[in-house]
PDB file of N, CA and C in Angstrom:
ATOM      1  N   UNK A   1     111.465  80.277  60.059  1.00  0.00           N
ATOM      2  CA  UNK A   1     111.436  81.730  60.076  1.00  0.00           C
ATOM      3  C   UNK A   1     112.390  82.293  61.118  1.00  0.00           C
ATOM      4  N   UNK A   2     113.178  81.577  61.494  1.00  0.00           N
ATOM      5  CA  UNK A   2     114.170  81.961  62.555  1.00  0.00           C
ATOM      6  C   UNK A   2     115.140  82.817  61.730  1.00  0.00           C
ATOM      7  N   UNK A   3     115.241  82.653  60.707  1.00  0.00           N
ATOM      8  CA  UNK A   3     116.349  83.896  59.757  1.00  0.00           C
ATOM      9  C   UNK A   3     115.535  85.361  59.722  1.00  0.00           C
ATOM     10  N   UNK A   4     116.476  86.116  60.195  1.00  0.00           N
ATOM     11  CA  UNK A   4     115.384  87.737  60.174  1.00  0.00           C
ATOM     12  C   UNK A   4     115.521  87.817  59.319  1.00  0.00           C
ATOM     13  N   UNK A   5     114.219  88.449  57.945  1.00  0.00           N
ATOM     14  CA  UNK A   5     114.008  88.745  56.435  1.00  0.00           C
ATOM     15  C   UNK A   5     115.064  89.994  56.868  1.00  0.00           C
ATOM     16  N   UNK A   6     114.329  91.011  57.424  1.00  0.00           N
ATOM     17  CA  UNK A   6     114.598  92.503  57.568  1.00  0.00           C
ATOM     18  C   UNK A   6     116.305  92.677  57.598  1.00  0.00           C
ATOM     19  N   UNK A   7     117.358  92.054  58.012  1.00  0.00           N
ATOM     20  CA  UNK A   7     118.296  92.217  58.279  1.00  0.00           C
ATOM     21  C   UNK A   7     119.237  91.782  57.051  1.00  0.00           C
ATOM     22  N   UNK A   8     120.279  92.461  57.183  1.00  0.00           N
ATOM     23  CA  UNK A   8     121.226  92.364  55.434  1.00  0.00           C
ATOM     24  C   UNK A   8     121.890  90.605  56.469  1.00  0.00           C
ATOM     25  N   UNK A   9     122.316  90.697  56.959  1.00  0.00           N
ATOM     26  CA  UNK A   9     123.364  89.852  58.232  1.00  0.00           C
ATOM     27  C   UNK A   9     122.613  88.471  57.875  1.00  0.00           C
ATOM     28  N   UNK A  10     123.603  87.660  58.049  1.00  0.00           N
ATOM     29  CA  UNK A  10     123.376  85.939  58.352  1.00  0.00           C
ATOM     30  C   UNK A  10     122.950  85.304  59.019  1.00  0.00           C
ATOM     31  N   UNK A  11     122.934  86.183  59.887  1.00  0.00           N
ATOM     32  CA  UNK A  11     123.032  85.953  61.725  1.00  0.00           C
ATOM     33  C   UNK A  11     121.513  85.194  61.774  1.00  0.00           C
ATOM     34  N   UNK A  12     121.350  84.123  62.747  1.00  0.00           N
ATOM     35  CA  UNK A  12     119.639  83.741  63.020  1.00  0.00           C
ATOM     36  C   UNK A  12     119.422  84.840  64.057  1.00  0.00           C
ATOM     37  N   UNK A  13     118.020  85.287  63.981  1.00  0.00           N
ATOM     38  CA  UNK A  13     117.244  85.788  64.583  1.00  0.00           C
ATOM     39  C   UNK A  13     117.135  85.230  65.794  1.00  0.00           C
ATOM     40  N   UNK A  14     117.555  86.008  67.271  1.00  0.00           N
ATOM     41  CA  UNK A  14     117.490  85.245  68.299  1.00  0.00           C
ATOM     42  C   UNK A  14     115.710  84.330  68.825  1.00  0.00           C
ATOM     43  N   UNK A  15     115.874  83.601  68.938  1.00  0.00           N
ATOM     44  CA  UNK A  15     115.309  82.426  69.529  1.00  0.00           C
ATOM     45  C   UNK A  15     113.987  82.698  70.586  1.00  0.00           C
ATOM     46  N   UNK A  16     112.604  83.197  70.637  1.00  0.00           N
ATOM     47  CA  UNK A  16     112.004  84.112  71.569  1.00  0.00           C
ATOM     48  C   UNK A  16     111.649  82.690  72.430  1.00  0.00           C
ATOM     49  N   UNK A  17     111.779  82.844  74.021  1.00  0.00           N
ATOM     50  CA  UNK A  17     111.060  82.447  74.939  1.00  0.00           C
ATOM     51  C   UNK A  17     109.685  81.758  74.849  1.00  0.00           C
ATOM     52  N   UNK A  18     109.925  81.071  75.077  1.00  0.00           N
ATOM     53  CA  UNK A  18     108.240  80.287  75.097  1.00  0.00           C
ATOM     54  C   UNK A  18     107.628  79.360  76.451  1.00  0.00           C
ATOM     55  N   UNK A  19     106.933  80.156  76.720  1.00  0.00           N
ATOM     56  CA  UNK A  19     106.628  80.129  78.195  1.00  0.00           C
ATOM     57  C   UNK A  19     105.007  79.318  77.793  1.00  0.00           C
ATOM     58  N   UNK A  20     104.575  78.329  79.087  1.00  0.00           N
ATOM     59  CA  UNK A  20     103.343  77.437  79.148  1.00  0.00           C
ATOM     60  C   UNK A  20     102.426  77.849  80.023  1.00  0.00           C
ATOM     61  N   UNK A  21     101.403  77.675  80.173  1.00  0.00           N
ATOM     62  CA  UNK A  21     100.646  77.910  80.705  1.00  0.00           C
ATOM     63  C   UNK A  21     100.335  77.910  82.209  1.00  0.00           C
ATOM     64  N   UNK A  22     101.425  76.767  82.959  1.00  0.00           N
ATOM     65  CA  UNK A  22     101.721  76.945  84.366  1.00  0.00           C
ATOM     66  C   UNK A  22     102.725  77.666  84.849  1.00  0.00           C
ATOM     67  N   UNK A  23     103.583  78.057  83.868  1.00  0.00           N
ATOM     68  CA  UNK A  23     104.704  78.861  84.301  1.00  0.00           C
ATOM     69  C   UNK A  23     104.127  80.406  85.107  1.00  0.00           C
ATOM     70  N   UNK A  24     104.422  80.910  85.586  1.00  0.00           N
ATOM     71  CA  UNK A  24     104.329  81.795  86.257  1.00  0.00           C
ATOM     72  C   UNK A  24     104.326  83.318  85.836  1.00  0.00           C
ATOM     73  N   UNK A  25     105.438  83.541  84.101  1.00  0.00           N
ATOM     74  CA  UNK A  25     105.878  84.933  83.952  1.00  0.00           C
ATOM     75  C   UNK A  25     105.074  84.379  82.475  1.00  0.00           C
ATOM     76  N   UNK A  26     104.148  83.410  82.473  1.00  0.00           N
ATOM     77  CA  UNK A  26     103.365  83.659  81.277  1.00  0.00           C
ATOM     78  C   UNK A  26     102.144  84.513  80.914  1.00  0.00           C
ATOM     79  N   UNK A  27     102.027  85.148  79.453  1.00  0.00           N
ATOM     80  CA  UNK A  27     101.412  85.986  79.423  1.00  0.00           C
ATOM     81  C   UNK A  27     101.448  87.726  79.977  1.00  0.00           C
ATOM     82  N   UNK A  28     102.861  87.084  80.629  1.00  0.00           N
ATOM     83  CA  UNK A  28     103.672  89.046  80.997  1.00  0.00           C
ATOM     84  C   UNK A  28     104.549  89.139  80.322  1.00  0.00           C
ATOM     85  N   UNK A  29     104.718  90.309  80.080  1.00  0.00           N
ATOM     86  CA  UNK A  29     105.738  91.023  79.531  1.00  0.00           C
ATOM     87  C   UNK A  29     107.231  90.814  80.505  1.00  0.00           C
ATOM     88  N   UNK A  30     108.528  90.526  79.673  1.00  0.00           N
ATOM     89  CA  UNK A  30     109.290  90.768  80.591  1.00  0.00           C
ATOM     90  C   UNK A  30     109.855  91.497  81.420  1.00  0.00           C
ATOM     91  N   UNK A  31     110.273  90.938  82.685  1.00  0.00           N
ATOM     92  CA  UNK A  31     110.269  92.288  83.612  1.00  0.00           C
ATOM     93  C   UNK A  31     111.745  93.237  83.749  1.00  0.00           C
ATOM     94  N   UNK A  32     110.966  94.193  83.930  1.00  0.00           N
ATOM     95  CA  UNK A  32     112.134  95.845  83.647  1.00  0.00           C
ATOM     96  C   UNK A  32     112.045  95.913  82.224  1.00  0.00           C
ATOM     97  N   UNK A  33     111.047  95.246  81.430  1.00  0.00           N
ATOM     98  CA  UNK A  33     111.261  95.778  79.884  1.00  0.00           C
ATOM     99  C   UNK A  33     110.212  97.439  79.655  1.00  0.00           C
ATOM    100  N   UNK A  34     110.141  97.862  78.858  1.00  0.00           N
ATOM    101  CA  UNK A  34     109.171  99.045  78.800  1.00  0.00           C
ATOM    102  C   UNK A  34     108.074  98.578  78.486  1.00  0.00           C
ATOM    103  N   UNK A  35     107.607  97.552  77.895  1.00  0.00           N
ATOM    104  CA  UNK A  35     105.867  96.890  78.087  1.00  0.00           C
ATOM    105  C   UNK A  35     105.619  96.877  79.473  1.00  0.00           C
ATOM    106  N   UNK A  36     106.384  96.286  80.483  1.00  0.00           N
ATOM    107  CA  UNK A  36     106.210  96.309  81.565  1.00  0.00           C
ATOM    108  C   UNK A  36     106.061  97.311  82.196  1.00  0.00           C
ATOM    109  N   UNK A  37     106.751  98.230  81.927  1.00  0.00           N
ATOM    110  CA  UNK A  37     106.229  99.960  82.668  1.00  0.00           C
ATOM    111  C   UNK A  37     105.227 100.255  81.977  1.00  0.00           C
ATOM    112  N   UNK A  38     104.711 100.390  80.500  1.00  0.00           N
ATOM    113  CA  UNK A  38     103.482 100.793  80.216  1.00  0.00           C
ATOM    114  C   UNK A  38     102.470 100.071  80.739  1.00  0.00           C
ATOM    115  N   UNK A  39     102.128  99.147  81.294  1.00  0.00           N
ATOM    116  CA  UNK A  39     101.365  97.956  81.556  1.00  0.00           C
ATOM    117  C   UNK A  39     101.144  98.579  83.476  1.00  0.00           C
ATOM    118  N   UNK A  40     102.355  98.464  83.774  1.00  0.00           N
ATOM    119  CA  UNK A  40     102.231  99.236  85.438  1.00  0.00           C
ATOM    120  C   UNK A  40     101.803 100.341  85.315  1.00  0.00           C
ATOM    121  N   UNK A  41     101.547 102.056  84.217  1.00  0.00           N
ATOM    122  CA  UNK A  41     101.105 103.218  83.973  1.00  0.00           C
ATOM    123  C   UNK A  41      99.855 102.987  83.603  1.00  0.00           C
ATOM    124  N   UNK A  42      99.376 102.018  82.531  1.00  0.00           N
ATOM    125  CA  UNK A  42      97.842 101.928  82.810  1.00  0.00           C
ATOM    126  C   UNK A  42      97.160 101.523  83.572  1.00  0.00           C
ATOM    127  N   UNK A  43      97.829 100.910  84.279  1.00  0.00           N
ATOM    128  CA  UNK A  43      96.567  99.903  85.695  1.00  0.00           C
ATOM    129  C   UNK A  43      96.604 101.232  86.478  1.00  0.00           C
ATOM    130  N   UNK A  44      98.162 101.901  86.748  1.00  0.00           N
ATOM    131  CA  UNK A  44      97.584 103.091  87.827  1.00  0.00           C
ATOM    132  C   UNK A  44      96.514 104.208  86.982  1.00  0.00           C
ATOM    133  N   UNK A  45      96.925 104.616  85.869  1.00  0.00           N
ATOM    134  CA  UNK A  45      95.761 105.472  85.127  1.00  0.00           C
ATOM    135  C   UNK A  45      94.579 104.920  85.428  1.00  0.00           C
ATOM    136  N   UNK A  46      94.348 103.525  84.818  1.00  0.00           N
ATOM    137  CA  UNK A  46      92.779 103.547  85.462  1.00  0.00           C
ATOM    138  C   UNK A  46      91.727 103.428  86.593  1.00  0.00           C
ATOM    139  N   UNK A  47      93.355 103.325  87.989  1.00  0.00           N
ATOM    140  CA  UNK A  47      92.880 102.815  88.910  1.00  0.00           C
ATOM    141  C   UNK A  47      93.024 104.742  89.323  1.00  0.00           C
ATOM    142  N   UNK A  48      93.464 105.300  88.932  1.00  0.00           N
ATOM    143  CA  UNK A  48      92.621 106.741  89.029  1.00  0.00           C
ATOM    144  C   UNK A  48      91.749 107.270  88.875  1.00  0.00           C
ATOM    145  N   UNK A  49      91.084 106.853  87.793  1.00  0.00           N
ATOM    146  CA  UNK A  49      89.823 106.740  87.488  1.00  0.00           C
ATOM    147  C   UNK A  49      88.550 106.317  87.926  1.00  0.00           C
ATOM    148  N   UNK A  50      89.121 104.734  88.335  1.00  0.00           N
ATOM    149  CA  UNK A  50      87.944 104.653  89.265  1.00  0.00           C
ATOM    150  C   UNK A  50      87.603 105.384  90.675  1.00  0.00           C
ATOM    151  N   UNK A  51      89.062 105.554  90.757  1.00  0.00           N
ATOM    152  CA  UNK A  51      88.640 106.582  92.094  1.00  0.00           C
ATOM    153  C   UNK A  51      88.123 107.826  91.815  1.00  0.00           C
ATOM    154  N   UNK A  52      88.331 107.984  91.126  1.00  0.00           N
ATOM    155  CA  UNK A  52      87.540 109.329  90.595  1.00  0.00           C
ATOM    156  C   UNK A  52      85.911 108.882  90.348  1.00  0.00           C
ATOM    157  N   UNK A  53      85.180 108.078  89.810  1.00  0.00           N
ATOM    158  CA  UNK A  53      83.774 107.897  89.231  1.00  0.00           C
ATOM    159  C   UNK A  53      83.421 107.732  91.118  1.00  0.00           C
ATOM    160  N   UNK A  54      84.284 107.013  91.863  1.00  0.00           N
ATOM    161  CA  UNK A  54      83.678 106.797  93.364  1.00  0.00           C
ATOM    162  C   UNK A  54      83.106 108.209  93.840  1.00  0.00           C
ATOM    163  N   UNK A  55      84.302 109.337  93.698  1.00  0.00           N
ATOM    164  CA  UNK A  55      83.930 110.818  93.824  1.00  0.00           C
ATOM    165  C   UNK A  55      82.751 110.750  93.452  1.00  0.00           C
ATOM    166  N   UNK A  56      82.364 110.852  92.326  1.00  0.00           N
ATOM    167  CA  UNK A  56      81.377 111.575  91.850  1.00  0.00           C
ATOM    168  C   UNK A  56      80.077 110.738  92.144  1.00  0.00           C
ATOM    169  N   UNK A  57      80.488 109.493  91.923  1.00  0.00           N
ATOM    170  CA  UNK A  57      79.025 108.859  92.586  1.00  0.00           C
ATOM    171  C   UNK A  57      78.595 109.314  94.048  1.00  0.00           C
ATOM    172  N   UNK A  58      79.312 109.464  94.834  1.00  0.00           N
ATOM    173  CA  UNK A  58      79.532 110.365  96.068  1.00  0.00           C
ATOM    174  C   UNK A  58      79.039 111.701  96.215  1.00  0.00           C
ATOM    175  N   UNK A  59      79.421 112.217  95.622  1.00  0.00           N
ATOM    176  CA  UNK A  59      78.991 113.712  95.360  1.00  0.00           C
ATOM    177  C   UNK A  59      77.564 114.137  94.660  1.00  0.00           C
ATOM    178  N   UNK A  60      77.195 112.966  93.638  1.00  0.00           N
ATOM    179  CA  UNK A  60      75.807 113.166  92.938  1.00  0.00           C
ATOM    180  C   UNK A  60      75.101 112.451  93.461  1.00  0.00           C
ATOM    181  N   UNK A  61      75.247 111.271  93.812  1.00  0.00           N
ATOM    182  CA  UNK A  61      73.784 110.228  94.680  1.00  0.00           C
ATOM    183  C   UNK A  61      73.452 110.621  95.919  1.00  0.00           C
ATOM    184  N   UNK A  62      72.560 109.890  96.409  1.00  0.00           N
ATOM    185  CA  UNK A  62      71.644 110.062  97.386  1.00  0.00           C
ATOM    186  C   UNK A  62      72.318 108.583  98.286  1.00  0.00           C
ATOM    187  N   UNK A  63      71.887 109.448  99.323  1.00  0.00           N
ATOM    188  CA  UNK A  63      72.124 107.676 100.573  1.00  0.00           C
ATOM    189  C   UNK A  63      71.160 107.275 100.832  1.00  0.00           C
ATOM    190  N   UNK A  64      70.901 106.198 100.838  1.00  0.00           N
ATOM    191  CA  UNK A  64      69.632 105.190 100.687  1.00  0.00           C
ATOM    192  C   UNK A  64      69.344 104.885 102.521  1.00  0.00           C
ATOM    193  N   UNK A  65      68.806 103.983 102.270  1.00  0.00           N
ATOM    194  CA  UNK A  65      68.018 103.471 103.555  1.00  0.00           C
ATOM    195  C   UNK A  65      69.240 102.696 104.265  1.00  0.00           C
ATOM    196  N   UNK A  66      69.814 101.737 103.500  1.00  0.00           N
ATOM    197  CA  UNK A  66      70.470 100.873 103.934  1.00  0.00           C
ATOM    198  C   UNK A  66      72.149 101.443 103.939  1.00  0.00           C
ATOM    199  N   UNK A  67      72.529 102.799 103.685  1.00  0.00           N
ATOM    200  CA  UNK A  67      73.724 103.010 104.347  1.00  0.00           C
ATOM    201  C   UNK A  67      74.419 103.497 103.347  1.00  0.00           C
ATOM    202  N   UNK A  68      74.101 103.258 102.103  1.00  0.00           N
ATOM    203  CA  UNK A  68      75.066 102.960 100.376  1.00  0.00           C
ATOM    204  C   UNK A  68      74.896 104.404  99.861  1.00  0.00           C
ATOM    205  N   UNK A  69      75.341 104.855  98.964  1.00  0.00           N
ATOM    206  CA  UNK A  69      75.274 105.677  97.953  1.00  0.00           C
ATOM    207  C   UNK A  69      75.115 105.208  96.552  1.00  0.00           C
ATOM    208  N   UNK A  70      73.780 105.870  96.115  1.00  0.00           N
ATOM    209  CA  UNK A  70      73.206 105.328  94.620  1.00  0.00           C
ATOM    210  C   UNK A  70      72.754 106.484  94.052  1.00  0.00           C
ATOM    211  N   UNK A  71      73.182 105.886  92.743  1.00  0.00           N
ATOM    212  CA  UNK A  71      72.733 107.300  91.761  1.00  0.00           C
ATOM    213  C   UNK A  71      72.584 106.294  90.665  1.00  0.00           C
ATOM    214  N   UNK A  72      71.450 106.621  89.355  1.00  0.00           N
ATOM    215  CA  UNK A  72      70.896 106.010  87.965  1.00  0.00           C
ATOM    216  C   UNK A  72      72.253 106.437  87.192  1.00  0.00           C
ATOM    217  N   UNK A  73      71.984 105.213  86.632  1.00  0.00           N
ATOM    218  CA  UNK A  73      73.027 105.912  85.033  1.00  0.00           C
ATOM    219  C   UNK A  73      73.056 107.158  84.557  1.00  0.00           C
ATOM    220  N   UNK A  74      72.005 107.134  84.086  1.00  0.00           N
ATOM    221  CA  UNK A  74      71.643 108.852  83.399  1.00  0.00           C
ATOM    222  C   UNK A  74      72.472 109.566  84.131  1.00  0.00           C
ATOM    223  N   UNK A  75      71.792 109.854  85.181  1.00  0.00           N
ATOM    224  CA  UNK A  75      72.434 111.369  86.046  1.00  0.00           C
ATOM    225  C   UNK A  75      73.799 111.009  86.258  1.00  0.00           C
ATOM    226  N   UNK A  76      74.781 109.766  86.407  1.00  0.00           N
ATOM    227  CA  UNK A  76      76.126 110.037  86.354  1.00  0.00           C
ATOM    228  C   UNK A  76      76.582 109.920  84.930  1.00  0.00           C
ATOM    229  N   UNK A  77      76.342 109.319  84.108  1.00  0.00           N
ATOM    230  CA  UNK A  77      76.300 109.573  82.722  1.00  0.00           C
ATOM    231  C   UNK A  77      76.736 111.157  81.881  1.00  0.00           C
ATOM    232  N   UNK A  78      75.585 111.896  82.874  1.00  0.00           N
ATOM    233  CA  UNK A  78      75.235 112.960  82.412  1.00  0.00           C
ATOM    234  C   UNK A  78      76.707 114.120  82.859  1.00  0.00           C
ATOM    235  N   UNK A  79      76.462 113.571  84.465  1.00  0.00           N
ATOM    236  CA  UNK A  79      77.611 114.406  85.186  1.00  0.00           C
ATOM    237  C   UNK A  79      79.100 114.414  85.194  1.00  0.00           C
ATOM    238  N   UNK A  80      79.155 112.928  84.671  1.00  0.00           N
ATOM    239  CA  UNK A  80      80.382 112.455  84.299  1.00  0.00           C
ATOM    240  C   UNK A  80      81.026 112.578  83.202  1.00  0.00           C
ATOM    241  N   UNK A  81      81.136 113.969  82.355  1.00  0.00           N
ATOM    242  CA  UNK A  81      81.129 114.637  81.249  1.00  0.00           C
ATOM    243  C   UNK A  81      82.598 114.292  80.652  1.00  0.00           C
ATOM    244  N   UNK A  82      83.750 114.180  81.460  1.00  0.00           N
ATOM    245  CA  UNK A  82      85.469 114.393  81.324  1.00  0.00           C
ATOM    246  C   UNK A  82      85.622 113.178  81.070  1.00  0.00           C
ATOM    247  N   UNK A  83      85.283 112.060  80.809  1.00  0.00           N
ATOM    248  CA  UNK A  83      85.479 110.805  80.003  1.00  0.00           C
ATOM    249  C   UNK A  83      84.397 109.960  80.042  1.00  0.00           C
ATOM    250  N   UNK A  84      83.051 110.504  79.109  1.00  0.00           N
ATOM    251  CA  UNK A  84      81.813 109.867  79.721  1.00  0.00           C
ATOM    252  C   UNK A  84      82.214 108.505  78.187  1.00  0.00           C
ATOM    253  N   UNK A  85      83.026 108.946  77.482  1.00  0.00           N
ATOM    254  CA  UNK A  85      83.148 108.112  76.378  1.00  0.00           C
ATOM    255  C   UNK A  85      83.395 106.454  77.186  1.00  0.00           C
ATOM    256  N   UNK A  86      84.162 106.940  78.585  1.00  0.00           N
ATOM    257  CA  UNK A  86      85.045 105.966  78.824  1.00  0.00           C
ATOM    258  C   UNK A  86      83.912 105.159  80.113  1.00  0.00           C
ATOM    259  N   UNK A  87      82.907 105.930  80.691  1.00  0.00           N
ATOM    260  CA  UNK A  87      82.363 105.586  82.451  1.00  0.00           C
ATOM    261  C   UNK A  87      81.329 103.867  81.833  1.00  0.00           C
ATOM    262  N   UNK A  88      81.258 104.096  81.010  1.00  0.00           N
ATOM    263  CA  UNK A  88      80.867 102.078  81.134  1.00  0.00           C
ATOM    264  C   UNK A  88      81.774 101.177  81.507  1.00  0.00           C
ATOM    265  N   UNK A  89      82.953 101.404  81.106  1.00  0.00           N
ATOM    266  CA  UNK A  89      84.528 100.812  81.153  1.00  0.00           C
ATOM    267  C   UNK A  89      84.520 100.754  82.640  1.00  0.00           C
ATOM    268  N   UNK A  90      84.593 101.899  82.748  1.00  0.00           N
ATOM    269  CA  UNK A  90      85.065 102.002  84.605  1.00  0.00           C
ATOM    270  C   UNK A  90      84.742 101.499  85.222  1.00  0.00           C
ATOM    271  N   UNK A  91      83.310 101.355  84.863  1.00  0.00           N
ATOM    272  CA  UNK A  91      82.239 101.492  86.170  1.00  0.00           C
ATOM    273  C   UNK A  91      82.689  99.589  86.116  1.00  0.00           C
ATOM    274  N   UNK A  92      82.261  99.073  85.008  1.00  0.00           N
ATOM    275  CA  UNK A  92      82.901  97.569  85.139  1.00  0.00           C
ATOM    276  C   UNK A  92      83.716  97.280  85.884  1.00  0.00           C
ATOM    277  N   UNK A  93      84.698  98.319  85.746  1.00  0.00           N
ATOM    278  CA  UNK A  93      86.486  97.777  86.321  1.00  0.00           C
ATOM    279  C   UNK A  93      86.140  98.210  87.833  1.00  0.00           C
ATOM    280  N   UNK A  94      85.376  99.175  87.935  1.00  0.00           N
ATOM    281  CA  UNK A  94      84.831  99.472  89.338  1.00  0.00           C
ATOM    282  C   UNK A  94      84.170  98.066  90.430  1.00  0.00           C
ATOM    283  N   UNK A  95      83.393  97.731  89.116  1.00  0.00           N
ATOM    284  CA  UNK A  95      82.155  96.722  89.758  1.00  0.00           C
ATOM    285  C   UNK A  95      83.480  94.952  90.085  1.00  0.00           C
ATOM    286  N   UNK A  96      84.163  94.916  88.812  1.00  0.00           N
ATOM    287  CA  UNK A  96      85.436  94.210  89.062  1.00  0.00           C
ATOM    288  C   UNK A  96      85.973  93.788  90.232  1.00  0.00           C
ATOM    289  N   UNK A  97      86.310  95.186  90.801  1.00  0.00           N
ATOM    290  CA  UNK A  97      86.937  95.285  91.973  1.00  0.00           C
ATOM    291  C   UNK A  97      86.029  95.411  93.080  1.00  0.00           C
ATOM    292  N   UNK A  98      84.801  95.283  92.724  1.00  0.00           N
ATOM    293  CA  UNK A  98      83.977  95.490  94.224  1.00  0.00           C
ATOM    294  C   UNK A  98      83.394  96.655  94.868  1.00  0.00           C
ATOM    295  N   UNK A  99      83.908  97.446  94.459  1.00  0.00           N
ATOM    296  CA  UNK A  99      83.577  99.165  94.342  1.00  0.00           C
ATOM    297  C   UNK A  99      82.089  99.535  94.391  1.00  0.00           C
ATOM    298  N   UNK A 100      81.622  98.323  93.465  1.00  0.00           N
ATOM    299  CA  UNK A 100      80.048  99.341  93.073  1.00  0.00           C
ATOM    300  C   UNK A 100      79.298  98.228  92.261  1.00  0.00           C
ATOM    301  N   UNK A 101      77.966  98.591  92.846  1.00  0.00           N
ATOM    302  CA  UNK A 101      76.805  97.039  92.206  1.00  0.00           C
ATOM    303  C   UNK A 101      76.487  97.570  90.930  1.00  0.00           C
ATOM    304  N   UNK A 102      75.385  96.953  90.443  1.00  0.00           N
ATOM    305  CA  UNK A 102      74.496  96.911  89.607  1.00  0.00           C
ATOM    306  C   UNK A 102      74.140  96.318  88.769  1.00  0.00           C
ATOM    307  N   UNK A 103      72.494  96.140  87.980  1.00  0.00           N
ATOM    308  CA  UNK A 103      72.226  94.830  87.755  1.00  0.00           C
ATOM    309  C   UNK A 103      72.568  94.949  86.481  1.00  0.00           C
ATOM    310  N   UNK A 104      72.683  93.584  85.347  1.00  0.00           N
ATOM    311  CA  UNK A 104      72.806  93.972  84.201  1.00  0.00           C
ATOM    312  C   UNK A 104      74.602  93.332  83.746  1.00  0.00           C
ATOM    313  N   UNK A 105      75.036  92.971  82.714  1.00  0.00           N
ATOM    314  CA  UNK A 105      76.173  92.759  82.448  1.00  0.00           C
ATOM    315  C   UNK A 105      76.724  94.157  81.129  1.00  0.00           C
ATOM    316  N   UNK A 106      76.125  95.047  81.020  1.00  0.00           N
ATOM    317  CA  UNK A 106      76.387  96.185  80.537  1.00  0.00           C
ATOM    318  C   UNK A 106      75.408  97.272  80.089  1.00  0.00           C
ATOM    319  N   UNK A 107      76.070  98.333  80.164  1.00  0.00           N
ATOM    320  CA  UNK A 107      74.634  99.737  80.409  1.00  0.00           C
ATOM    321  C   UNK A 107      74.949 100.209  79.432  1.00  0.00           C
ATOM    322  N   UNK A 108      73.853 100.768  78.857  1.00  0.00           N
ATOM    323  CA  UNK A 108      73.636 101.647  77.381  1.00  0.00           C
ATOM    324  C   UNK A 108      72.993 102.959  77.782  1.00  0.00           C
ATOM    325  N   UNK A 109      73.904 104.128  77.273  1.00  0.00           N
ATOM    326  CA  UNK A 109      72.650 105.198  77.600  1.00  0.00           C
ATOM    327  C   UNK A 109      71.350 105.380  76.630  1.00  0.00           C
ATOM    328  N   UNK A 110      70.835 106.093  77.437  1.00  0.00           N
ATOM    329  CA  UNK A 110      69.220 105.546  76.878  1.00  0.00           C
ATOM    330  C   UNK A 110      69.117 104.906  77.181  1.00  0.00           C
ATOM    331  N   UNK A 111      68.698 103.704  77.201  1.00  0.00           N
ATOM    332  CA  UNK A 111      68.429 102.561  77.575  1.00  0.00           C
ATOM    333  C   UNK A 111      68.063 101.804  78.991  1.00  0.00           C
ATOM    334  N   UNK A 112      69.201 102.224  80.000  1.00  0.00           N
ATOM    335  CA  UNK A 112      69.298 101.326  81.252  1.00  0.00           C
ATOM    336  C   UNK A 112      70.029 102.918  81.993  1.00  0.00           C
ATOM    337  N   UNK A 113      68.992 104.491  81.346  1.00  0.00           N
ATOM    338  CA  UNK A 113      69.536 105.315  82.393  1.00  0.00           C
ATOM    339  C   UNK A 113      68.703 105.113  83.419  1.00  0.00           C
ATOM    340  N   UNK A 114      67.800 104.175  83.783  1.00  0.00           N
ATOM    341  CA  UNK A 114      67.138 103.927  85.244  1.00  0.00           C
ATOM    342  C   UNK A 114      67.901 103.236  85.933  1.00  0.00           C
ATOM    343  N   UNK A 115      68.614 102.835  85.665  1.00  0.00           N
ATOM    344  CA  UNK A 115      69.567 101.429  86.375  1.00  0.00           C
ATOM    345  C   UNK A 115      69.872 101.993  87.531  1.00  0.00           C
ATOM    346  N   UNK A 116      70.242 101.329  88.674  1.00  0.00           N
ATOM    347  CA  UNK A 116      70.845 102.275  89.983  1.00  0.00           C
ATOM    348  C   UNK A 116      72.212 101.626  90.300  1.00  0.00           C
ATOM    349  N   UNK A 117      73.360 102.707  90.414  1.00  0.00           N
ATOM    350  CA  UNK A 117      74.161 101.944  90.403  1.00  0.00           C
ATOM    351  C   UNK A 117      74.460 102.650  91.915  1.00  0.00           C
ATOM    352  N   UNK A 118      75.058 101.469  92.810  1.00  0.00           N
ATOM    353  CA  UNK A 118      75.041 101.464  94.227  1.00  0.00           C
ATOM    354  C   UNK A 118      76.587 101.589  94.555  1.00  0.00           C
ATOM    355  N   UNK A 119      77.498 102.472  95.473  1.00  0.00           N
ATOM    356  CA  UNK A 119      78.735 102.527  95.448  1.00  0.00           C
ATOM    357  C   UNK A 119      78.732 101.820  97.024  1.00  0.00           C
ATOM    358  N   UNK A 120      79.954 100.808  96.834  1.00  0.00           N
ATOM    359  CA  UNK A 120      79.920  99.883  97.804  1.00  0.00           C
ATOM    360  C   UNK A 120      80.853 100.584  98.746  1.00  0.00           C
TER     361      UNK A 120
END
C-alpha cells in the first residue's frame, strides 16, 4: 500500500516513520507539526479548567477540621453550571494531578452527590 490510490502520479507514497516503544518521540506527534500545537492548546485548555473547579471548590466548600476545603458532589455539581457536562472529567484530571481527593473511581450525579470531594 505504499502506492497512494488518491494520487493520478506514479510516485510511491512517502514511507511514514515507525517509531518503538523505547524510542523516546513515540506516540507524539511530530515536533513543530500542528498536532503538536493542538495537543500543547488542549493540555493548557484543560489545565485552565482545573484551575478553575479549584476556584470554585474554594469558594463553595467549607474548611474542615483538618485544614482542607471540601464540598459534596451535588453542591459543586450544581454550582458548577459552565461545563458541568465536563466537571467529572476534571475533577479526575484534577485528582490526576493531586489537586483533590475522593473516594470512588468515578461519580455519577444522583448517585455519589454525598461524596466529599476534598481540595488538596
Amino acid at each position: 500500500q505504499r502506492k497512494n490510490p488518491f494520487s493520478s502520479d506514479d510516485r510511491l507514497a512517502s514511507k511514514p516513520a515507525h517509531t518503538h516503544r523505547g524510542d523516546p518521540t513515540y506516540g507524539r506527534p511530530p515536533e513543530g507539526s500542528r498536532t503538536e500545537q493542538r495537543g500543547k492548546d488542549a493540555h493548557s485548555h484543560v489545565g485552565k479548567e482545573v484551575e478553575e473547579l479549584c476556584l470554585i471548590i474554594r469558594r463553595t466548600g467549607e474548611v474542615g477540621e483538618d485544614g482542607h476545603v471540601s464540598v459534596t458532589f451535588g453542591k459543586l455539581f450544581e454550582t458548577y453550571v459552565t461545563i458541568s457536562n465536563k466537571v467529572v472529567g476534571i475533577l479526575l484530571r484534577a485528582r490526576k494531578h493531586g489537586l483533590v481527593h475522593f473516594e470512588g473511581e468515578m461519580l455519577w450525579q444522583g448517585k455519589d452527590d454525598d461524596v466529599v470531594i476534598t481540595l488538596l
